[in-house]
PDB file of N, CA and C in Angstrom:
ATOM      1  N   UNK A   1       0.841  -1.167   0.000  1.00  0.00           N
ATOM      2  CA  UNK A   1       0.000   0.000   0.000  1.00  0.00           C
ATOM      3  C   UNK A   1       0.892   1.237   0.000  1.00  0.00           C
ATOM      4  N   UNK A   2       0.926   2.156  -0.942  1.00  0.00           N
ATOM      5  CA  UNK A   2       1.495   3.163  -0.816  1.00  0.00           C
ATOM      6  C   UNK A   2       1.055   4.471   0.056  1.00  0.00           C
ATOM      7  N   UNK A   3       2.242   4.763   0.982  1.00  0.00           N
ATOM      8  CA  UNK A   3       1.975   5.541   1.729  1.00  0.00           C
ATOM      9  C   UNK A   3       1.831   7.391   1.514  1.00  0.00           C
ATOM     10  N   UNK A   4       0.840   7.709   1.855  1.00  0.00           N
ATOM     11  CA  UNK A   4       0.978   9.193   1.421  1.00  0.00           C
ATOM     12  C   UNK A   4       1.897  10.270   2.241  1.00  0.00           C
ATOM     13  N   UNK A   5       2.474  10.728   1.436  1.00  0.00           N
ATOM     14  CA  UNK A   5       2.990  12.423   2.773  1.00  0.00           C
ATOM     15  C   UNK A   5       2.672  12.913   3.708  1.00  0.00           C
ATOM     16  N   UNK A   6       2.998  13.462   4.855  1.00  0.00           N
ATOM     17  CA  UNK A   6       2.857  14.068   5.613  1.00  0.00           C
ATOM     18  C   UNK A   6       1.583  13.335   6.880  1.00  0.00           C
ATOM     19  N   UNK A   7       0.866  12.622   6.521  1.00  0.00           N
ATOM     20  CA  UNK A   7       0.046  11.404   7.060  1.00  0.00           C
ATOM     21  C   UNK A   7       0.883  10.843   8.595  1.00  0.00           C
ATOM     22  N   UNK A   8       0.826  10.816   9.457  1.00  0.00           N
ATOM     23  CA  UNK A   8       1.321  10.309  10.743  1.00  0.00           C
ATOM     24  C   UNK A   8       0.273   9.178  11.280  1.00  0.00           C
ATOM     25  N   UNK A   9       1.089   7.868  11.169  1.00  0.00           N
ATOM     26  CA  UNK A   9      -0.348   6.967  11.578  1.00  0.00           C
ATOM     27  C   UNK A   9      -0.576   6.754  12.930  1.00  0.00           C
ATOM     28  N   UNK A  10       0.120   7.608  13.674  1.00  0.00           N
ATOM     29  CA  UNK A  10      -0.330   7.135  14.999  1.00  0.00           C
ATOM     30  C   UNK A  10      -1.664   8.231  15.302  1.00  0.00           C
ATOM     31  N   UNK A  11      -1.523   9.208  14.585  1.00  0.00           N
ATOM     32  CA  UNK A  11      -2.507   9.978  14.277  1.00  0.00           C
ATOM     33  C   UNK A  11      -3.849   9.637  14.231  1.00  0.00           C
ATOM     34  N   UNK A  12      -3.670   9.053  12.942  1.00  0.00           N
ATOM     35  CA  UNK A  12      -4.797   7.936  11.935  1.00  0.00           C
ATOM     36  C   UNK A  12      -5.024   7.315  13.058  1.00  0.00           C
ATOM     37  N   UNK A  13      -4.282   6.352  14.334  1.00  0.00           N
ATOM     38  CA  UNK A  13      -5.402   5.188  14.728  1.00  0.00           C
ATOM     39  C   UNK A  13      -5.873   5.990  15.747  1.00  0.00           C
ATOM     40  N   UNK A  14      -5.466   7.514  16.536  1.00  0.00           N
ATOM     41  CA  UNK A  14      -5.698   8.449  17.231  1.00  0.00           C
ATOM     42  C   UNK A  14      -7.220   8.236  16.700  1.00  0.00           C
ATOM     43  N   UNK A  15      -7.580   9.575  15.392  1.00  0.00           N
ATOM     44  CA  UNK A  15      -8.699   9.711  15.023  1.00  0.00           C
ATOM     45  C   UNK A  15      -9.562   8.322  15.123  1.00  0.00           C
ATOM     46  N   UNK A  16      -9.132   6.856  14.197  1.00  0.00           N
ATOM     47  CA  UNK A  16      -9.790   5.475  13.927  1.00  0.00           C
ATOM     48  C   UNK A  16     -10.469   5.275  14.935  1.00  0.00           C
ATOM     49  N   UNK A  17      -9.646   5.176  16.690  1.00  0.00           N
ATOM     50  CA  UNK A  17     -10.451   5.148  17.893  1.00  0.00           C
ATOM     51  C   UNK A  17     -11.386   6.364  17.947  1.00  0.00           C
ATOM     52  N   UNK A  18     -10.890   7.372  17.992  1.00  0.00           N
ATOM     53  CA  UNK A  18     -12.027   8.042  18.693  1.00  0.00           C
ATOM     54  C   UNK A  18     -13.224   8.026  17.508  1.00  0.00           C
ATOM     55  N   UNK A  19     -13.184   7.992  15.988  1.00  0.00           N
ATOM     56  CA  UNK A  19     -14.306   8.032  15.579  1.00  0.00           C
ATOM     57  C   UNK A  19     -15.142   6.643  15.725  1.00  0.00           C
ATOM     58  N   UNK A  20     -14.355   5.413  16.401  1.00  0.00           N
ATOM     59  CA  UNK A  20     -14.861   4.214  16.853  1.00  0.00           C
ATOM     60  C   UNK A  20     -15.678   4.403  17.782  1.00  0.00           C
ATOM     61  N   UNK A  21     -15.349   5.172  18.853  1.00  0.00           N
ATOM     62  CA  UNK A  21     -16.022   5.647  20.227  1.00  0.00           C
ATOM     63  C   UNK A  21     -17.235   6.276  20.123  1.00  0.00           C
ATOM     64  N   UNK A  22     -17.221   7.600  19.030  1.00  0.00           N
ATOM     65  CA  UNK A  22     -18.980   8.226  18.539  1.00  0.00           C
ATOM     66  C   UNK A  22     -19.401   7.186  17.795  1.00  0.00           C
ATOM     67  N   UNK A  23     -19.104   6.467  16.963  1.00  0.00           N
ATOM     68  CA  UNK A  23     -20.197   5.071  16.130  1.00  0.00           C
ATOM     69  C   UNK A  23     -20.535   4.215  17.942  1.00  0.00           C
ATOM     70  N   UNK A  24     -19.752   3.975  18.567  1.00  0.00           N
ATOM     71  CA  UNK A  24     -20.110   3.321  19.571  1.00  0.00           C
ATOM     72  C   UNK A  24     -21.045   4.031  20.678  1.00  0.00           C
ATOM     73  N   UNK A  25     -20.912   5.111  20.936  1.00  0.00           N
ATOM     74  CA  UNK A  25     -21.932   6.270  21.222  1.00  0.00           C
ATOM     75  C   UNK A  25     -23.389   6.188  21.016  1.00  0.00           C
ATOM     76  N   UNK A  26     -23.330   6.519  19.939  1.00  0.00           N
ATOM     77  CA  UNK A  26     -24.176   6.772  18.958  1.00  0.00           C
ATOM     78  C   UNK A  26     -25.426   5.439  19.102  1.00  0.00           C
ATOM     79  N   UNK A  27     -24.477   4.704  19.049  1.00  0.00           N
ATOM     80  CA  UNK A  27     -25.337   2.887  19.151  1.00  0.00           C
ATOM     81  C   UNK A  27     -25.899   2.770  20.031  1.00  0.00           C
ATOM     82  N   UNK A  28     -25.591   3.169  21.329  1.00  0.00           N
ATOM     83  CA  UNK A  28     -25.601   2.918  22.654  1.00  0.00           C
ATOM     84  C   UNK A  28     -27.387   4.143  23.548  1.00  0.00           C
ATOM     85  N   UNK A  29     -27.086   4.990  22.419  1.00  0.00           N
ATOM     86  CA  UNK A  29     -27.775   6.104  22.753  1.00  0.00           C
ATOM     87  C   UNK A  29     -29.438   5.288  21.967  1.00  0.00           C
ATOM     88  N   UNK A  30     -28.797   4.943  21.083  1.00  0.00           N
ATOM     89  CA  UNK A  30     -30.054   4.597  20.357  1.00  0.00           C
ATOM     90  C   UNK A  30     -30.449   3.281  20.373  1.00  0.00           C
ATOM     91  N   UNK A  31     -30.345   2.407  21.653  1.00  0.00           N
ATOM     92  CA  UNK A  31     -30.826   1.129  22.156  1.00  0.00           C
ATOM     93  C   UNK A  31     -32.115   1.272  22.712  1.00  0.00           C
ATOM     94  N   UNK A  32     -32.496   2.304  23.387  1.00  0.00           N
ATOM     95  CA  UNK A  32     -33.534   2.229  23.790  1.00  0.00           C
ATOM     96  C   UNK A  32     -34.707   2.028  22.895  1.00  0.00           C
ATOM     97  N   UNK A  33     -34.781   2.639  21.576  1.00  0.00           N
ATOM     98  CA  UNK A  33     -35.515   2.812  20.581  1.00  0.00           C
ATOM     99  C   UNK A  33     -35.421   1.362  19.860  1.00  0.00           C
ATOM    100  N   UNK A  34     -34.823   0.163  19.733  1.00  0.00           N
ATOM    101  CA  UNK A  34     -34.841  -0.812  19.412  1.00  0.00           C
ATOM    102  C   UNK A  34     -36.531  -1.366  19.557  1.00  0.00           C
ATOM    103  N   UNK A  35     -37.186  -1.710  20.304  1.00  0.00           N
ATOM    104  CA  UNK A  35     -37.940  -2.297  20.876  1.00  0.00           C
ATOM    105  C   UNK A  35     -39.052  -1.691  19.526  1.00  0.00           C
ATOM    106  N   UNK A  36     -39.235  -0.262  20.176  1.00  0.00           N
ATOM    107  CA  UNK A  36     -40.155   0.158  19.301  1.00  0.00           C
ATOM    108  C   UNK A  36     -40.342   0.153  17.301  1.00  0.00           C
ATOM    109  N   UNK A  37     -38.612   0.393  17.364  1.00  0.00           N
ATOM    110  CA  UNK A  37     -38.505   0.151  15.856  1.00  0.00           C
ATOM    111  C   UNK A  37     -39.128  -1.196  15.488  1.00  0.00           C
ATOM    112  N   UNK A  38     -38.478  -2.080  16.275  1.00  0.00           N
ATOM    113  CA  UNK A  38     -39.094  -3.780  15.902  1.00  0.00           C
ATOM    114  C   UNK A  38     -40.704  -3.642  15.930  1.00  0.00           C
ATOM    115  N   UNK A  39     -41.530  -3.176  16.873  1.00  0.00           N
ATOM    116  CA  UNK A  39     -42.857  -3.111  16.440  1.00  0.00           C
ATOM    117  C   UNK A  39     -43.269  -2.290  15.361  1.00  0.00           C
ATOM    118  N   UNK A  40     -42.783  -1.487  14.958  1.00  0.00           N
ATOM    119  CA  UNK A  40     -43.346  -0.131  14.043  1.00  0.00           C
ATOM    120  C   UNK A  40     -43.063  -1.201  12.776  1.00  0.00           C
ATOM    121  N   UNK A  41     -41.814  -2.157  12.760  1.00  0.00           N
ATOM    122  CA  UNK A  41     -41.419  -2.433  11.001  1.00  0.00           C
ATOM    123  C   UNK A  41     -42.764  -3.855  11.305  1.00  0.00           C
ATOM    124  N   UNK A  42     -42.434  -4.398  12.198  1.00  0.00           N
ATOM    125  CA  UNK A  42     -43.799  -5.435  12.502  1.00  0.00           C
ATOM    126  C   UNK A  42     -45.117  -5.084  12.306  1.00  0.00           C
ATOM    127  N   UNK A  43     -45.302  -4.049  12.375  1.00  0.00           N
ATOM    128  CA  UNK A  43     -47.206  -3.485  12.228  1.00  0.00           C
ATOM    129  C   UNK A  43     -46.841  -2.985  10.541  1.00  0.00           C
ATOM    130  N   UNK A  44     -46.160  -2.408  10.251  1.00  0.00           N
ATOM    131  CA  UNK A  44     -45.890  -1.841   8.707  1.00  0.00           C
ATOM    132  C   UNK A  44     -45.928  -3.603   8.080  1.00  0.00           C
ATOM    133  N   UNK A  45     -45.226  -4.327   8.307  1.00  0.00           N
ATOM    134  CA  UNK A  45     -45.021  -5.414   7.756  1.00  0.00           C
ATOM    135  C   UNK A  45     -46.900  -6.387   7.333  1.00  0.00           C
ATOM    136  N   UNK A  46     -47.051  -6.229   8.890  1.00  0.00           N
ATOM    137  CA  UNK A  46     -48.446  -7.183   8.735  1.00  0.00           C
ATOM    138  C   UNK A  46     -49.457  -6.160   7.786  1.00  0.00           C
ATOM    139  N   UNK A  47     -49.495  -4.470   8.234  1.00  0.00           N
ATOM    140  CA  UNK A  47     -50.587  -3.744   7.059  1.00  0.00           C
ATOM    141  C   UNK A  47     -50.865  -4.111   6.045  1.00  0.00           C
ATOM    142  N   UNK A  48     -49.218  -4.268   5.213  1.00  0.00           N
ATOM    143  CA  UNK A  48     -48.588  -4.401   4.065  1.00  0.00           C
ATOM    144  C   UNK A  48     -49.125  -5.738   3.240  1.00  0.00           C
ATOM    145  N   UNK A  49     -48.837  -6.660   4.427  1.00  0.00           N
ATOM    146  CA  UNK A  49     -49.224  -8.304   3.589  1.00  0.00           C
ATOM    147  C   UNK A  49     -50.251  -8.786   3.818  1.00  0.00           C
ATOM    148  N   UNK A  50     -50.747  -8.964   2.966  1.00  0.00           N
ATOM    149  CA  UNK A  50     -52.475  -9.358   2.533  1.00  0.00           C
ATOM    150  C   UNK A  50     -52.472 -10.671   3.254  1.00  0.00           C
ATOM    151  N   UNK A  51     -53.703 -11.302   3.878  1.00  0.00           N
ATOM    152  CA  UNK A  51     -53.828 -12.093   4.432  1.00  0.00           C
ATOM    153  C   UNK A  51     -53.305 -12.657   5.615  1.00  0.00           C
ATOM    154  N   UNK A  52     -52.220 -11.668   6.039  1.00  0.00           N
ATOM    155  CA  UNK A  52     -51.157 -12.681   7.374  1.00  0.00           C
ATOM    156  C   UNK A  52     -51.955 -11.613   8.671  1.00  0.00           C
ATOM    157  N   UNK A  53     -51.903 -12.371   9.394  1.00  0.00           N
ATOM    158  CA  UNK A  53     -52.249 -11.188  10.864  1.00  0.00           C
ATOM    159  C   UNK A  53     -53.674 -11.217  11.108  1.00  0.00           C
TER     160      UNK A  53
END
């Protein structure tokens, strides 16, 4: 892999973690809402298909 200029990778895994940490954030924040998503795509699902439900 060719390396580019001026690029410092200890840098790179600097940023890699911390933008690991807001995706991990981010996930964490939005667990609570799981539950409900699963019913909302479940009621959209049964509207949707003729005969099931």
């Amino acid at each position: 892999m060719a390396r580019v200029g001026g690029r410092n990778p200890v840098m790179s895994w600097i940023a890699g973690i911390f933008c690991a940490g807001v995706i991990a954030a981010l996930l964490w924040l939005a667990l609570p809402m799981a539950p409900m998503l699963v019913g909302y795509v479940g009621d959209t699902l049964r509207a949707v298909s003729p005969g099931v439900g």
